[in-house]
C-alpha atoms as a PDB file:
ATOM      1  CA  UNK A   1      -1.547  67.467 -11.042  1.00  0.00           C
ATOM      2  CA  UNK A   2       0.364  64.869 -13.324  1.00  0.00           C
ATOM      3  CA  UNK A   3       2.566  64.273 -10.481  1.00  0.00           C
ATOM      4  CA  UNK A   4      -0.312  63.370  -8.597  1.00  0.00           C
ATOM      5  CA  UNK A   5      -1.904  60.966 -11.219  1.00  0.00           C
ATOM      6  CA  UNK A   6       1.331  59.232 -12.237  1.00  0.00           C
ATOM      7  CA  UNK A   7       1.767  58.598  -7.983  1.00  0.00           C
ATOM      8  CA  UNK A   8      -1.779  57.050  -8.046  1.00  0.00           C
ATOM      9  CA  UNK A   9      -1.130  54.921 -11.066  1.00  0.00           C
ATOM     10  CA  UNK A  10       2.535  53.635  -9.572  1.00  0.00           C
ATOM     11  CA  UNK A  11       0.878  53.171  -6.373  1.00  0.00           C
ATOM     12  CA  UNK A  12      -1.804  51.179  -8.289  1.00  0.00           C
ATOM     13  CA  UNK A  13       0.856  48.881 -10.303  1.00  0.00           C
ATOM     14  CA  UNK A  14       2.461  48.251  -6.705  1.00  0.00           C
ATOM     15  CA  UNK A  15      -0.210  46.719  -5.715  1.00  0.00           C
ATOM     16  CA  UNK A  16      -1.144  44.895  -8.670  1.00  0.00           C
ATOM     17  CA  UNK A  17       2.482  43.674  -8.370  1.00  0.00           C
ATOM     18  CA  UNK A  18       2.578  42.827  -4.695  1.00  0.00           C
ATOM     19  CA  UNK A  19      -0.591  41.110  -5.010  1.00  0.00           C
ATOM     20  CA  UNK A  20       0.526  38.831  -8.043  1.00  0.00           C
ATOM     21  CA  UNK A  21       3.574  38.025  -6.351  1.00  0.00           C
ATOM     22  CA  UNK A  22       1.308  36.721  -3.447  1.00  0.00           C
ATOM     23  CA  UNK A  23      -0.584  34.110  -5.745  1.00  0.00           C
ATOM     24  CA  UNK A  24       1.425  31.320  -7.191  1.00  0.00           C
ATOM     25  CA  UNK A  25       1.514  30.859 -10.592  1.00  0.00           C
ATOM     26  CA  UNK A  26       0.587  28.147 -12.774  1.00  0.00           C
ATOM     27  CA  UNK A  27       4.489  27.447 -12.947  1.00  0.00           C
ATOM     28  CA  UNK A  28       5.340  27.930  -9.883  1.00  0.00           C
ATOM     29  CA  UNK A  29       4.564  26.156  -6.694  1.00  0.00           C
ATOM     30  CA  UNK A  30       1.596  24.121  -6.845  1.00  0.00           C
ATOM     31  CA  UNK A  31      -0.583  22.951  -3.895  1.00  0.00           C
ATOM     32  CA  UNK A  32       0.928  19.520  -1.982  1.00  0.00           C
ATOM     33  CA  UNK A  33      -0.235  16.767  -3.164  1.00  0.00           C
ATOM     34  CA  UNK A  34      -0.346  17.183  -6.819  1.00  0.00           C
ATOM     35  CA  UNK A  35       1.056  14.171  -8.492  1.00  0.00           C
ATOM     36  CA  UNK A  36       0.940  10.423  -6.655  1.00  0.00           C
ATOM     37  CA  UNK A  37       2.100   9.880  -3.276  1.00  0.00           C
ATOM     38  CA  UNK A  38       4.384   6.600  -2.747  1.00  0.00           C
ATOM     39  CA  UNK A  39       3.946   4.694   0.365  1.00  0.00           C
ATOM     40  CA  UNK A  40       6.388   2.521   1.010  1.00  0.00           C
ATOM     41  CA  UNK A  41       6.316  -0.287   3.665  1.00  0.00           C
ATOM     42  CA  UNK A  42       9.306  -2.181   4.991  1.00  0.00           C
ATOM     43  CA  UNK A  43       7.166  -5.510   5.552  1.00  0.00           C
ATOM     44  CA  UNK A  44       5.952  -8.282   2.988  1.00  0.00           C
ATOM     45  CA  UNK A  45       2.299  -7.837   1.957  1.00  0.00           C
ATOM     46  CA  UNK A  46      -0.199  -9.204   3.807  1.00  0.00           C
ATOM     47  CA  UNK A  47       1.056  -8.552   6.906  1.00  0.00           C
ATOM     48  CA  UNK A  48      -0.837  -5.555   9.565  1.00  0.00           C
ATOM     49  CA  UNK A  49       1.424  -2.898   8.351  1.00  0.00           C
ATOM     50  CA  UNK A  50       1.202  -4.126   4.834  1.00  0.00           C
ATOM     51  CA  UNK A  51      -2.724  -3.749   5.457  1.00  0.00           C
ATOM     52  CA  UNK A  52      -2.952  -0.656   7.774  1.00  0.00           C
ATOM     53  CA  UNK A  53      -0.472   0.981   4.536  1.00  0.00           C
ATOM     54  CA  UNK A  54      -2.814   0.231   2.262  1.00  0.00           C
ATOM     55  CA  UNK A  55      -6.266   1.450   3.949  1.00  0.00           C
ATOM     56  CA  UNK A  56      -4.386   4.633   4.797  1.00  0.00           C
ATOM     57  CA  UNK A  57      -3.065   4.888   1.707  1.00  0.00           C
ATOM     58  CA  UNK A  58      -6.596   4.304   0.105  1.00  0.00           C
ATOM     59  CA  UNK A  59      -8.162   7.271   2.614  1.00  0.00           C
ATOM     60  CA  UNK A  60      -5.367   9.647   1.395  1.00  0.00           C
ATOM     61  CA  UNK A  61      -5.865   8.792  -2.124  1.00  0.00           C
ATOM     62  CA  UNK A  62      -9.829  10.215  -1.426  1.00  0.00           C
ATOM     63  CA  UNK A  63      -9.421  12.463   0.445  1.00  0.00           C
ATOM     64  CA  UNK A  64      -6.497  14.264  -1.179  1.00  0.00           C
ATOM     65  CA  UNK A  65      -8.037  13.448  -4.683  1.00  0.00           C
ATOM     66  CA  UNK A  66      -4.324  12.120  -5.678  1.00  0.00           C
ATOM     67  CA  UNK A  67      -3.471   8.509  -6.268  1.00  0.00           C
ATOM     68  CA  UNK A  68      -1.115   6.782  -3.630  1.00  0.00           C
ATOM     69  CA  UNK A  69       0.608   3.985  -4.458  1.00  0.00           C
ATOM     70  CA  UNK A  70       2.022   1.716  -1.698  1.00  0.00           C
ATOM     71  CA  UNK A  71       4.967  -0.148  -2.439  1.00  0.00           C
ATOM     72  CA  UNK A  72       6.839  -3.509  -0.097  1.00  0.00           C
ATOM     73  CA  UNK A  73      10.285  -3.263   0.252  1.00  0.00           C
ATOM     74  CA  UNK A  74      11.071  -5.405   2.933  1.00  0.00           C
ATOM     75  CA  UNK A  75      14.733  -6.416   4.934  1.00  0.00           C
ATOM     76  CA  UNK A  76      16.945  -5.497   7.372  1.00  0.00           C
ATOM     77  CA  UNK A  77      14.822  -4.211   9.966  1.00  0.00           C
ATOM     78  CA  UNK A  78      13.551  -1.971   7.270  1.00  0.00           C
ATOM     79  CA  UNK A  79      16.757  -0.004   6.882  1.00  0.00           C
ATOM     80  CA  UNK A  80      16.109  -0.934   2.624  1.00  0.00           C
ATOM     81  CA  UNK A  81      12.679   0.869   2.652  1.00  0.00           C
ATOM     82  CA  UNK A  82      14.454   4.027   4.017  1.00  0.00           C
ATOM     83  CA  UNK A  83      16.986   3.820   2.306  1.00  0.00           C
ATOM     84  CA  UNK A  84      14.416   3.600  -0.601  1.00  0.00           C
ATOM     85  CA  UNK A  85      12.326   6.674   0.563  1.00  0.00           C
ATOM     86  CA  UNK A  86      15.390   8.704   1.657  1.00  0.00           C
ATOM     87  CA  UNK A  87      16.820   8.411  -2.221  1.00  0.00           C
ATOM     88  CA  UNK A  88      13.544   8.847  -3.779  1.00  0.00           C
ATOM     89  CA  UNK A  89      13.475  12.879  -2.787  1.00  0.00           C
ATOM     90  CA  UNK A  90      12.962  14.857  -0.108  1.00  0.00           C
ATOM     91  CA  UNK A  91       9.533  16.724  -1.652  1.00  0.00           C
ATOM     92  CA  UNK A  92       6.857  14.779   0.146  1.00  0.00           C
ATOM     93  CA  UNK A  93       5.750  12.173  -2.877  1.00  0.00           C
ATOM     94  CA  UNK A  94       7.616   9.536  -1.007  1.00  0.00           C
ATOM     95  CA  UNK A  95       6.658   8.581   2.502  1.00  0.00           C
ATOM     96  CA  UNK A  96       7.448   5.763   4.564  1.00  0.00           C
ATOM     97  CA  UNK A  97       4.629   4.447   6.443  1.00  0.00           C
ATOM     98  CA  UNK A  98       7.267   2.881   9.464  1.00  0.00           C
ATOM     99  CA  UNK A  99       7.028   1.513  12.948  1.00  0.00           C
ATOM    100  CA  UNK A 100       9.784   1.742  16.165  1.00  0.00           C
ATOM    101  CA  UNK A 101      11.559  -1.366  14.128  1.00  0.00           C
ATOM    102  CA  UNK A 102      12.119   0.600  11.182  1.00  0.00           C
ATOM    103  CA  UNK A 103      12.966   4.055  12.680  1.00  0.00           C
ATOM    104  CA  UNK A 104      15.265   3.645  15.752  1.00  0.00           C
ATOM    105  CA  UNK A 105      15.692   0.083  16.580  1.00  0.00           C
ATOM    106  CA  UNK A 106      18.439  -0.497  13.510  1.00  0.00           C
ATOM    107  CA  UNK A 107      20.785   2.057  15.480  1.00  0.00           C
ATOM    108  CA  UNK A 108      20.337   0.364  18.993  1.00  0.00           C
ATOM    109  CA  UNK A 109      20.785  -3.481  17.972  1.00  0.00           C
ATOM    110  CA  UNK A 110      23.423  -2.810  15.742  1.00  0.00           C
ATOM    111  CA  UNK A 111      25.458   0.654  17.121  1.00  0.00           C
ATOM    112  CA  UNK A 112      27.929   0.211  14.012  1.00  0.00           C
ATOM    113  CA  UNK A 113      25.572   0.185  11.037  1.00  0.00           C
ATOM    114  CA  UNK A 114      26.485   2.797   8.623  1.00  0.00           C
ATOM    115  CA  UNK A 115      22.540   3.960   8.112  1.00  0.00           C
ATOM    116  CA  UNK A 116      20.621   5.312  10.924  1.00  0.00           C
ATOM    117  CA  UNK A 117      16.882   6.026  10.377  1.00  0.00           C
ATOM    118  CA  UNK A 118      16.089   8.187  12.943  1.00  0.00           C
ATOM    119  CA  UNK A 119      19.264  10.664  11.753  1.00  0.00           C
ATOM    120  CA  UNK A 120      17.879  10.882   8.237  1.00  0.00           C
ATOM    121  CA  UNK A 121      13.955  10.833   8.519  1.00  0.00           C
ATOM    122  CA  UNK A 122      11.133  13.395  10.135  1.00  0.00           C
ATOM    123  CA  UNK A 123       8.454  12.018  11.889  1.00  0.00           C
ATOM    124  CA  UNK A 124       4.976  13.341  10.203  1.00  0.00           C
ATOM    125  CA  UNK A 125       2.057  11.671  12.343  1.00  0.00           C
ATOM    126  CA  UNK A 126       1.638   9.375  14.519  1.00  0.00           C
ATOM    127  CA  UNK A 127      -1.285   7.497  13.535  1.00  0.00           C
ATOM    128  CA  UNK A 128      -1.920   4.699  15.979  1.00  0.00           C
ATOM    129  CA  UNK A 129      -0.434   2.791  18.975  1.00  0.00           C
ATOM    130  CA  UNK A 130      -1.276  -0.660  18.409  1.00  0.00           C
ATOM    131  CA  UNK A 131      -1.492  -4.311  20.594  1.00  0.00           C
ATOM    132  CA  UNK A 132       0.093  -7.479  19.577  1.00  0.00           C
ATOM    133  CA  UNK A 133       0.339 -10.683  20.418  1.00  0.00           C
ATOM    134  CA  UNK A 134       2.834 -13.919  21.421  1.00  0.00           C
ATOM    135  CA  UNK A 135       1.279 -16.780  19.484  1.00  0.00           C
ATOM    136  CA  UNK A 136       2.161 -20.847  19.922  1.00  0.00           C
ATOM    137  CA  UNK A 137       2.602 -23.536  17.555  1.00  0.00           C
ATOM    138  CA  UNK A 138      -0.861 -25.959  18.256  1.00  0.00           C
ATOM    139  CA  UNK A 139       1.404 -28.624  19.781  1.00  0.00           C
ATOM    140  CA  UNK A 140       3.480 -26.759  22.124  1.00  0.00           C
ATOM    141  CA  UNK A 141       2.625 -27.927  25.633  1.00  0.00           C
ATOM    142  CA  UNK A 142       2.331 -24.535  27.221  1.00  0.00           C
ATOM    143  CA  UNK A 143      -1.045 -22.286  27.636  1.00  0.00           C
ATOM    144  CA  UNK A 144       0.263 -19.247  28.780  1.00  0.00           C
ATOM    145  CA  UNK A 145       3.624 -17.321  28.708  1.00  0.00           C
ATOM    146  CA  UNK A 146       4.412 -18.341  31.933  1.00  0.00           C
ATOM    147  CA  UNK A 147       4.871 -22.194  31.164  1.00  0.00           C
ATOM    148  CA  UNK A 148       6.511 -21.252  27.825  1.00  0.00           C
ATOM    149  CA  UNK A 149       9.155 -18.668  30.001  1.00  0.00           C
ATOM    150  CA  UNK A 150       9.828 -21.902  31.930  1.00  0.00           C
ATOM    151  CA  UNK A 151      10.348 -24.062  29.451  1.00  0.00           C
ATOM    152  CA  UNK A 152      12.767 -21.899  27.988  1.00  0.00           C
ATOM    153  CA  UNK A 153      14.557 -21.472  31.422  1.00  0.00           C
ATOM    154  CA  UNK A 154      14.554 -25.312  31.858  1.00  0.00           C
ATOM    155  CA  UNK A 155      16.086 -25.825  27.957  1.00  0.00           C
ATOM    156  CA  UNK A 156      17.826 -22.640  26.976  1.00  0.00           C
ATOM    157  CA  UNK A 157      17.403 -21.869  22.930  1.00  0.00           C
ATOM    158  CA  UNK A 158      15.969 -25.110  22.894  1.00  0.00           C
ATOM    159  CA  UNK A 159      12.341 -23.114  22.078  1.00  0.00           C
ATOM    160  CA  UNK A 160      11.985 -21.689  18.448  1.00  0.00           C
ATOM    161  CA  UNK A 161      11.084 -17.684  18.621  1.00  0.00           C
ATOM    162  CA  UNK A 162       9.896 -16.482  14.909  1.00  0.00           C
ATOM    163  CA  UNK A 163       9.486 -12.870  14.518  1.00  0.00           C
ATOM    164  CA  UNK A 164       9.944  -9.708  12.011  1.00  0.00           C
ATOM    165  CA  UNK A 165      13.854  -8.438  12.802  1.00  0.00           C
ATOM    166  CA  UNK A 166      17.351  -8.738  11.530  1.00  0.00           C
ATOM    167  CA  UNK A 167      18.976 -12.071  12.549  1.00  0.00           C
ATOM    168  CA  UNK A 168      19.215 -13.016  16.388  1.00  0.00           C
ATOM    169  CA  UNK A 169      16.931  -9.829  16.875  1.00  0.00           C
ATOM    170  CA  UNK A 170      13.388  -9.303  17.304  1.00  0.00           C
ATOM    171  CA  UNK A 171      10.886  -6.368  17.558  1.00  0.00           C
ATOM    172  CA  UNK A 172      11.683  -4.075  21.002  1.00  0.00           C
ATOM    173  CA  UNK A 173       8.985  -5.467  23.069  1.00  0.00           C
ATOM    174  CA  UNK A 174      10.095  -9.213  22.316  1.00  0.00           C
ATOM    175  CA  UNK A 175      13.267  -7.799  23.113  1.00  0.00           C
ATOM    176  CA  UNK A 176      12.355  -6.378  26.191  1.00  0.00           C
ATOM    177  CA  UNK A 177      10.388  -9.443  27.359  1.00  0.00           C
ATOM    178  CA  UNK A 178      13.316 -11.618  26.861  1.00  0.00           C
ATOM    179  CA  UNK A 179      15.561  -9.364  28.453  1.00  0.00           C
ATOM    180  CA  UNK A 180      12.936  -9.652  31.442  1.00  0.00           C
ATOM    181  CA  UNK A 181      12.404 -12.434  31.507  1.00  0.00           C
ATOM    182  CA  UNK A 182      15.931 -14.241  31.749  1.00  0.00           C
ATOM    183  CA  UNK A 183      14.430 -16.383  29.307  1.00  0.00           C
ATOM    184  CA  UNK A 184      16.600 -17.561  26.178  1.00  0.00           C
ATOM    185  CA  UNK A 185      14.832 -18.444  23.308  1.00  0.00           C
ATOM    186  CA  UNK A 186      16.580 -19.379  19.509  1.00  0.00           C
ATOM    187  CA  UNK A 187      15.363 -16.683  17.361  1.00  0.00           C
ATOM    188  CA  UNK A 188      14.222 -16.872  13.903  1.00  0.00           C
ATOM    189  CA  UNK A 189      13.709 -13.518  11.911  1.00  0.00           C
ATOM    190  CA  UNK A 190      11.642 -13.341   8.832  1.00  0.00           C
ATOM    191  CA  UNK A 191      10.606 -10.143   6.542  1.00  0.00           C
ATOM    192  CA  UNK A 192       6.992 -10.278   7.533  1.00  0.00           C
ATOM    193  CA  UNK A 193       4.273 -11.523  10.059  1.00  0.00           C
ATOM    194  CA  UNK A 194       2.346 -13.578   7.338  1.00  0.00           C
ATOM    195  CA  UNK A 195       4.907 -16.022   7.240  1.00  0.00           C
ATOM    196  CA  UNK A 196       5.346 -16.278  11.135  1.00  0.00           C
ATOM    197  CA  UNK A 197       2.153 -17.188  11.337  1.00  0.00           C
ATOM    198  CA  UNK A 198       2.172 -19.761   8.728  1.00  0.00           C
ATOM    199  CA  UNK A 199       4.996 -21.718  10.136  1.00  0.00           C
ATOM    200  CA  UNK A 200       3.428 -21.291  13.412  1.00  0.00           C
ATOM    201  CA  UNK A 201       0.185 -23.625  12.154  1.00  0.00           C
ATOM    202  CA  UNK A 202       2.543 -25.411  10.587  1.00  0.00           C
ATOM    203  CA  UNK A 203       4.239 -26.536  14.138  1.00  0.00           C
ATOM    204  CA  UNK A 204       7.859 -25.607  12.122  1.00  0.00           C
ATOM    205  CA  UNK A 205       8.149 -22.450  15.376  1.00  0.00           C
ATOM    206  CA  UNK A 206       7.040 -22.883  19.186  1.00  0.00           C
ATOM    207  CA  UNK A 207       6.114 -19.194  19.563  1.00  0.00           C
ATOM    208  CA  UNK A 208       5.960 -15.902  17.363  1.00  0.00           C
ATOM    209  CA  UNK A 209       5.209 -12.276  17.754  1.00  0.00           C
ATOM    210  CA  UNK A 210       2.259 -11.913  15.700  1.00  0.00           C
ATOM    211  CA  UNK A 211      -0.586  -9.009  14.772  1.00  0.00           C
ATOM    212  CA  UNK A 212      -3.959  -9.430  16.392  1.00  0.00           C
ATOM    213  CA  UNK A 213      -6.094  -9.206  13.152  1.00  0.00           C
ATOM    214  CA  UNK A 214      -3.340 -11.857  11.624  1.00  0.00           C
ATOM    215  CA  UNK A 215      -3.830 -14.250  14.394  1.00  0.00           C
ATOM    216  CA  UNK A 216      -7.054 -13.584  15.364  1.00  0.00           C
ATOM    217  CA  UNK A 217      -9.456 -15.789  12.813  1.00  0.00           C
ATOM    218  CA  UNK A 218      -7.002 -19.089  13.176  1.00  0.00           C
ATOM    219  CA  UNK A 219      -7.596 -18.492  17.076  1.00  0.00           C
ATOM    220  CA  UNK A 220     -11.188 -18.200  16.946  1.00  0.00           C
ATOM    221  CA  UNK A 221     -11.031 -21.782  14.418  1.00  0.00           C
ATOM    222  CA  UNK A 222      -9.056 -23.502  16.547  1.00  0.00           C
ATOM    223  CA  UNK A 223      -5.808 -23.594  14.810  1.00  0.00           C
ATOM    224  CA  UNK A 224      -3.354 -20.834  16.842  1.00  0.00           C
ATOM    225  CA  UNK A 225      -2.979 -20.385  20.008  1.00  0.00           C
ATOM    226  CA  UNK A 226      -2.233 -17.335  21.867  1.00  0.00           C
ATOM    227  CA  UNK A 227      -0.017 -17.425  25.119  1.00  0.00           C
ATOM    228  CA  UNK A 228      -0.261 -13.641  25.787  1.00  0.00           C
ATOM    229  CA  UNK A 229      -1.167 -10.066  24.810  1.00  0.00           C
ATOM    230  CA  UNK A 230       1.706  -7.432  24.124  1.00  0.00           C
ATOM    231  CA  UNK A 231      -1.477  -4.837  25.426  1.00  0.00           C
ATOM    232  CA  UNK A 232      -1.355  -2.624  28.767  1.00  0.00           C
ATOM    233  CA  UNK A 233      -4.779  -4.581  29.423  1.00  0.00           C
ATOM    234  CA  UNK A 234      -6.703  -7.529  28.190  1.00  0.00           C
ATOM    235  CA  UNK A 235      -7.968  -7.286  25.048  1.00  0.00           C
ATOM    236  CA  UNK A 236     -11.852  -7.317  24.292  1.00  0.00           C
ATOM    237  CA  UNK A 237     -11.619  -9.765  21.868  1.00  0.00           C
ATOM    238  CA  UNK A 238      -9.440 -12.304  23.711  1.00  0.00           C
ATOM    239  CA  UNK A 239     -10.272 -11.640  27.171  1.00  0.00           C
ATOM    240  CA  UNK A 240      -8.691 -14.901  28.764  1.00  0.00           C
ATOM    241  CA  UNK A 241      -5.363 -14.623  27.204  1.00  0.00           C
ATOM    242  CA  UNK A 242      -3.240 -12.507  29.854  1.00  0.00           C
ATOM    243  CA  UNK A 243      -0.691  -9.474  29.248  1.00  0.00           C
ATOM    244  CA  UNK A 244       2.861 -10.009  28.890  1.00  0.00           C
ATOM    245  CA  UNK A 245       2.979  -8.194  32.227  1.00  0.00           C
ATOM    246  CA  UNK A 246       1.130 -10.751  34.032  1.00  0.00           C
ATOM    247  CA  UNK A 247       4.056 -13.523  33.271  1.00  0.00           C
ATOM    248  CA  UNK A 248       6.753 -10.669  33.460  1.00  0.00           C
ATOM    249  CA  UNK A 249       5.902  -7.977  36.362  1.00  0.00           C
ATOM    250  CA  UNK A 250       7.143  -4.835  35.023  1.00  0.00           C
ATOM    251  CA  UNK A 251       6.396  -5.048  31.285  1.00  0.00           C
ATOM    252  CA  UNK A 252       5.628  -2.399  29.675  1.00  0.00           C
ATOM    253  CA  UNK A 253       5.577  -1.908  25.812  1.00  0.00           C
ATOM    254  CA  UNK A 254       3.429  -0.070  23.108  1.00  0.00           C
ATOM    255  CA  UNK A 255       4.090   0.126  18.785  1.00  0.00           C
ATOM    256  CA  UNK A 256       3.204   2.880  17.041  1.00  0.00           C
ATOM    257  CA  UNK A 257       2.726   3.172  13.347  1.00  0.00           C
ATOM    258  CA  UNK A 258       3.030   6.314  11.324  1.00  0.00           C
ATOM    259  CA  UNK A 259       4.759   8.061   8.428  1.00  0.00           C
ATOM    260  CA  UNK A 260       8.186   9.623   8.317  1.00  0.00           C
ATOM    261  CA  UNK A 261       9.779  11.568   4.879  1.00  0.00           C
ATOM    262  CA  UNK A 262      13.232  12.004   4.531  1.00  0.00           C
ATOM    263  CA  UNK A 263      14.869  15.333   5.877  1.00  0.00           C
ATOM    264  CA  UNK A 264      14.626  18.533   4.406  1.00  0.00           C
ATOM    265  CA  UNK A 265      10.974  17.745   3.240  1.00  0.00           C
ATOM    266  CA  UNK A 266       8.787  20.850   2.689  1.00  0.00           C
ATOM    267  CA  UNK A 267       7.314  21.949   6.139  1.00  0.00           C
ATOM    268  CA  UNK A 268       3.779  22.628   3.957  1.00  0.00           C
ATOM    269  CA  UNK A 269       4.274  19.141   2.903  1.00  0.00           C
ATOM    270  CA  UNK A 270       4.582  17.741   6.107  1.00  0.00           C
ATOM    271  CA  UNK A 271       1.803  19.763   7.459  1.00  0.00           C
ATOM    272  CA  UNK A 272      -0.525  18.561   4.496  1.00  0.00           C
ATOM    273  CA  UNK A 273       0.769  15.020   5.245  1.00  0.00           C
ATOM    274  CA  UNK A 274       0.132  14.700   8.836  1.00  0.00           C
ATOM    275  CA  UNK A 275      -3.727  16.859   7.813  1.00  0.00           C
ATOM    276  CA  UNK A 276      -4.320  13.777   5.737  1.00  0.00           C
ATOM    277  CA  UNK A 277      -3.011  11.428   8.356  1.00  0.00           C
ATOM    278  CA  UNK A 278      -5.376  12.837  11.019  1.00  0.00           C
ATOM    279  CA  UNK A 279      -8.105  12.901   8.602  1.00  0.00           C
ATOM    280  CA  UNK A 280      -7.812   9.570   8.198  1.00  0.00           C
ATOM    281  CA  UNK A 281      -7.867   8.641  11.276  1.00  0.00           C
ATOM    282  CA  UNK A 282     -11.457  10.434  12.474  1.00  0.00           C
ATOM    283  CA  UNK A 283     -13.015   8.726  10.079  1.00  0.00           C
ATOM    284  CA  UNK A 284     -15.969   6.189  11.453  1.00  0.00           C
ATOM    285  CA  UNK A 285     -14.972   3.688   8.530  1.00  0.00           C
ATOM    286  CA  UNK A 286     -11.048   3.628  10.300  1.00  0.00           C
ATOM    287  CA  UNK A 287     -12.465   4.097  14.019  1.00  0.00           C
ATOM    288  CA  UNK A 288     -14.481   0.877  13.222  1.00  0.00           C
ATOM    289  CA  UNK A 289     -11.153  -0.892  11.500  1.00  0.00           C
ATOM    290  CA  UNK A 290      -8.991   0.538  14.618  1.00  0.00           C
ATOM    291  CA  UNK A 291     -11.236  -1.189  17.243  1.00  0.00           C
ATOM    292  CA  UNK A 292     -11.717  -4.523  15.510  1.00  0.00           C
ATOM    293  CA  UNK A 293      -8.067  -4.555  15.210  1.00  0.00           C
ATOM    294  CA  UNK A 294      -6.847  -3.615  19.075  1.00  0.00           C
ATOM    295  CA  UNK A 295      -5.274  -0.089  17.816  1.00  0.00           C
ATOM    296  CA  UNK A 296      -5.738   3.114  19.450  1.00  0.00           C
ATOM    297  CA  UNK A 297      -5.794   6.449  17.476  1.00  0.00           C
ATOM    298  CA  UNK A 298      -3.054   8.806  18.459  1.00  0.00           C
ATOM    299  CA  UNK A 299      -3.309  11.147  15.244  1.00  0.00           C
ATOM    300  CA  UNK A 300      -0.014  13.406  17.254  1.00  0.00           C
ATOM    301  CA  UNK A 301       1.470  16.525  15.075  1.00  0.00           C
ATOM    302  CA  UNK A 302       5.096  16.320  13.898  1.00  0.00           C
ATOM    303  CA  UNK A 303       6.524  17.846  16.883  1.00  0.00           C
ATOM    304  CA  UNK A 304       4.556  15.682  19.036  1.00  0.00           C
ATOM    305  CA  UNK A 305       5.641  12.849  17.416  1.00  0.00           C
ATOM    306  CA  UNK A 306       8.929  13.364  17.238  1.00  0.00           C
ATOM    307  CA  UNK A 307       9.093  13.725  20.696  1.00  0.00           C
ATOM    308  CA  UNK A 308       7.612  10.155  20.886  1.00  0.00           C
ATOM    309  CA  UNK A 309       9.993   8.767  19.176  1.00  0.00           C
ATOM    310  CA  UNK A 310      13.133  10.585  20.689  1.00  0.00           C
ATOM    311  CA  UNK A 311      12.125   9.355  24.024  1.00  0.00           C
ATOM    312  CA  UNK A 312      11.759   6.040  23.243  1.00  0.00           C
ATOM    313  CA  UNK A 313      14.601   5.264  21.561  1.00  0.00           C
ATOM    314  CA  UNK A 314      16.176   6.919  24.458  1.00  0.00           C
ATOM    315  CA  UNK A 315      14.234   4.136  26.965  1.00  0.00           C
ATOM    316  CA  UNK A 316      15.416   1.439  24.368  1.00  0.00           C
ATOM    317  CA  UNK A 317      18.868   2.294  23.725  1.00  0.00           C
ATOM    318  CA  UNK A 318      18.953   2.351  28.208  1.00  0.00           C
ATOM    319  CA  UNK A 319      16.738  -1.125  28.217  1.00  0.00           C
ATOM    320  CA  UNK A 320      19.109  -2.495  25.538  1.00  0.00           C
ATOM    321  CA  UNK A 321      22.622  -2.272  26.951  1.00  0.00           C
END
């Protein structure tokens, strides 16, 4: 009989025990995100992925109830933001909120850099794909890519080409278009898009690689120019400016933005993370944002994503050599 009552009470601590040790403590793990998220972008502010950061950033911040703070760290291709995110800890709290520039393209234009992005970073979410576009200086006496292709034929690196990239290089679908094209252009790389354009009014560059919602109010003033659409159709909001593919048969090109945390991040991390991200995207306030702004909501899961991103680097690394 005692034998019985002490096997009930054991059985009863067991359980009390096994149950405890199911419920973290107050010490112990906490949910993810419970102290400020960093978001750190490898472009000047002011630019789309400076922007698109920030309004991500801000829908995280309410919807996970902690603060984000997004941070600039632009140069080299963004290799420095990486770096930055890859040395700030592998625990989530430091995301990088990157593009096919930043993750993979260091590696391909420059096969003996010491840092490769893709080898040290996991892909969380894909948020969206996005269209861009090839602006001209006012004064440049071409309309379309076409004329400005053969101009730069007729005068080789006589035409100025300002973009976001690491010296002689340019994003992967300027690459790709020159490549092409059999055009050759003289290059000018700066740290972010707002400045492209700027020197673009300013007739200092003949072309540049440019966001839609960066060029888009100067082109509807007057002031900018745009020669063609880096889009796998016509935009809505500039339907007479033509695809890159319509000047170079074959093109075909798409950016994607999303976040990446160093390796060895928490898996419930990245799960939370790419909850967040897709959160974030459904919303009607970010669907409105996404079709003012020619991007198209992808929202992918890590695996998904990582996929993407294996694939094309393996298409660029081929297109490249």
């Amino acid at each position: 009989m005692q034998l019985a009552k002490w096997a009930g009470g054991a059985g009863l601590i067991l359980a009390a025990a096994l149950a405890a040790a199911l419920v973290p403590s107050q010490a112990g793990a906490q949910a993810f995100p419970s102290r400020p998220i960093h978001v750190v972008v490898p472009y000047a502010a002011g630019g789309q992925t400076d922007v698109l950061a920030r309004l991500v950033g801000n829908e995280i911040q309410r919807l996970a109830g902690q603060q984000v703070i997004v941070e600039n760290k632009p140069g080299a291709s963004g290799v420095i933001a990486v770096e930055y995110v890859v040395n700030s800890g592998a625990d989530g709290y430091s995301v990088c909120f990157c593009t096919p520039t930043n993750i993979f393209m260091p590696a391909i234009l420059d096969p003996t850099t010491k840092f490769d992005p893709v080898k040290v970073m996991t892909p969380v979410i894909q948020l969206f794909d996005a269209a861009a576009l090839i602006a001209a200086r006012p004064g440049l006496p071409a309309s379309n890519l076409k004329e400005a292709i053969a101009m730069a034929k007729a005068k080789p690196n006589q035409l100025s080409f300002a973009s976001i990239g690491t010296g002689t290089k340019a994003p992967y679908p300027i690459e790709l278009m020159i490549s092409m094209s059999g055009a050759e252009f003289n290059m000018v790389s700066y740290k972010g898009e707002q400045p492209v354009a700027t020197d673009l009014l300013a007739d200092r560059v003949d072309l540049g690689y440019v966001s839609v919602p960066t060029a888009l109010p100067n082109v509807k003033a007057g002031k900018l120019k745009v020669v063609a659409a880096i889009a796998p159709s016509r935009l809505a909001s500039l339907p007479d400016v033509p695809t890159v593919a319509e000047a170079v048969p074959g093109f075909e090109a798409s950016v994607f933005f999303g976040l990446f945390v160093p390796n060895g991040t928490p898996r419930a991390a990245i799960d939370k993370l790419n909850e967040l991200g897709a959160a974030v995207v459904a919303t009607p306030a970010m669907q409105e944002r996404m079709r003012a702004e020619a991007l198209f909501p992808v929202a992918a899961k890590p695996e998904a994503f990582a996929a993407r991103v294996k694939a094309d680097a393996e298409r660029w690394n081929k297109l490249m050599k």
